[in-house]
Each structure stands twice: as C-alpha cells, then as structure tokens.
Protein backbone atom coordinates (compact mmCIF):
# COMPACT_ATOMS: atom_id res chain seq x y z
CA UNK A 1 5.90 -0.81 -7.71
CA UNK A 2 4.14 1.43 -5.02
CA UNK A 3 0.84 2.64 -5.52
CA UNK A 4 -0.31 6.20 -5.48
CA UNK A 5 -3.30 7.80 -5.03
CA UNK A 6 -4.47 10.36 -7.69
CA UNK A 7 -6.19 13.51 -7.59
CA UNK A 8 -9.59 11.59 -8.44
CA UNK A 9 -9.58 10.62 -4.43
CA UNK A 10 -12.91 11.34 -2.94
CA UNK A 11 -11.65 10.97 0.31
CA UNK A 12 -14.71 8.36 1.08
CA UNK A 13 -11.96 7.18 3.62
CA UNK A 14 -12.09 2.97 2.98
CA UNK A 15 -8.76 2.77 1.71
CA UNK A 16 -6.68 3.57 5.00
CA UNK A 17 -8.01 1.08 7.57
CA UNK A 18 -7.48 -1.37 4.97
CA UNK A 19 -3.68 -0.87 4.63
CA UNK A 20 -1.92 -3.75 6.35
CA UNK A 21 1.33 -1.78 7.07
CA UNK A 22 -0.34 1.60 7.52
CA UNK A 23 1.09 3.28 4.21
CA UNK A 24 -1.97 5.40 3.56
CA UNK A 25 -2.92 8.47 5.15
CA UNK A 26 -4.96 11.93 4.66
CA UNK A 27 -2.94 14.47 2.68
CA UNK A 28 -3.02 18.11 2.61
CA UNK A 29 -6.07 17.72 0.22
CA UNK A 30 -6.91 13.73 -0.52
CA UNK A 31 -5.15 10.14 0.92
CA UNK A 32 -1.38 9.30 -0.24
CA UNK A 33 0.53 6.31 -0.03
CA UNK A 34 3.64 6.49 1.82
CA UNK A 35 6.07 4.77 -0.46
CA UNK A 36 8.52 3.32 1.87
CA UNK A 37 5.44 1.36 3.56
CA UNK A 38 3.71 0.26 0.61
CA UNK A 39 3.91 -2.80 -0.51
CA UNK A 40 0.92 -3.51 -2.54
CA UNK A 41 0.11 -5.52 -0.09
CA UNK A 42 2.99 -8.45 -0.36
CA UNK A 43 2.85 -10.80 2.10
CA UNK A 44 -0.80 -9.89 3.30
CA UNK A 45 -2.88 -10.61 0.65
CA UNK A 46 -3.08 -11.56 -3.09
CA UNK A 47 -4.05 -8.21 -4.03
CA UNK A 48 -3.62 -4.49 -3.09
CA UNK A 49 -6.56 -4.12 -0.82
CA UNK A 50 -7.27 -0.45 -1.22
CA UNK A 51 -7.33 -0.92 -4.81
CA UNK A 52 -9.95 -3.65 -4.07
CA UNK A 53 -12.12 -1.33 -2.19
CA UNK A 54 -11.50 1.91 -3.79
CA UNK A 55 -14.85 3.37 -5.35
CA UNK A 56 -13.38 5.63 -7.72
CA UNK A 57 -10.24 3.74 -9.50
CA UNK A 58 -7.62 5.98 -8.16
CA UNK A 59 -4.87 4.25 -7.24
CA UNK A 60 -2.57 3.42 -9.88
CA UNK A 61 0.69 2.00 -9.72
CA UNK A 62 3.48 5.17 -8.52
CA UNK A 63 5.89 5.55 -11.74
CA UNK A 64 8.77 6.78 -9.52
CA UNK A 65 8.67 3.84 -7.24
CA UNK A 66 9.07 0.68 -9.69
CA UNK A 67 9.83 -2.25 -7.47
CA UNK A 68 9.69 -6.03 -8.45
CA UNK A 69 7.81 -8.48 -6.25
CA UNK A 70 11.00 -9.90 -4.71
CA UNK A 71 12.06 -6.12 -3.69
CA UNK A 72 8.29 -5.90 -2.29
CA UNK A 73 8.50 -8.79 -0.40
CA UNK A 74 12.26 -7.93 0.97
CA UNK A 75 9.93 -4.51 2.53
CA UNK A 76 7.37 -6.54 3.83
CA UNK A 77 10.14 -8.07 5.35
CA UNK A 78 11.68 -5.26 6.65
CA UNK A 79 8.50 -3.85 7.45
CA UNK A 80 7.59 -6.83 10.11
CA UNK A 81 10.82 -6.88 11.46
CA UNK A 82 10.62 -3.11 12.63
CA UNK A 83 7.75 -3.71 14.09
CA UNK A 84 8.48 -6.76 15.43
CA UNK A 85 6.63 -9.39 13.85
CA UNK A 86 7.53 -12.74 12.26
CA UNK A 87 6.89 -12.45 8.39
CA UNK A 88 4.86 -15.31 7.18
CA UNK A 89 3.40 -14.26 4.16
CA UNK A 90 0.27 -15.35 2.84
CA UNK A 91 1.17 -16.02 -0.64
C-alpha cells in the first residue's frame, strides 16, 4: 500500500526530506504523499521513514492504493529506472 498523510499533519516539515523518491510534498493545507512515488520506502530502507520520524502518527497506510510488496518493489524499480539509477535494494 501507499501511505497517506492525514489531516492530523502539523506540518513540522521532517517527513519530506526524508522521502527517498520524493513522494511527499506541501499540500494546499498539510504534506501528501504522491501515490505513484510512494513506495513505503521499498528498496531504501526496512521501514517507511516518514512514518519513523513523524511526531504526530499521521501517516497511515492509503486505503485506495493497496499494493503488495512485490508491486512496491516493481515501482521502486520503475522509479530508479526513470531517473536513471541502478536499483539495488537494501532489503
């Protein structure tokens, strides 16, 4: 699944330079996660690292975006090949 970022957001602004593939940015009134980029963090780290840092618990899993960890690792993928990269994941 993607993750989302709620209405709790304080907008203390740690989540966004910790995105790997640059999925999170401000909103009209808090941070969102740009679905298509998110990857909860597949084939960066073992866990979604604004979920890690996030003071406020406020980023939940997105219940229109249900994805299995092969299809999040198949973005990731993708991901790193627009841009160019080799994917080498970490896990």
């Amino acid at each position: 699944m993607a993750l989302m970022i709620t209405d709790a957001c304080i907008n203390c602004d740690v989540c966004e330079p910790e995105c790997p593939n640059q999925a999170i940015r401000m909103g009209a009134e808090f941070y969102e996660i740009q679905p298509g980029k998110c990857t909860e963090c597949v084939g960066h780290f073992d866990t979604p690292q604004c979920v890690e840092v996030c003071p406020v618990d406020c980023i939940p899993h997105h219940p229109e975006h249900v994805e299995s960890p092969e299809d999040l690792m198949a973005k990731y993928k993708r991901l790193m090949a627009e841009k160019g990269q080799t994917s080498s994941p970490a896990q």
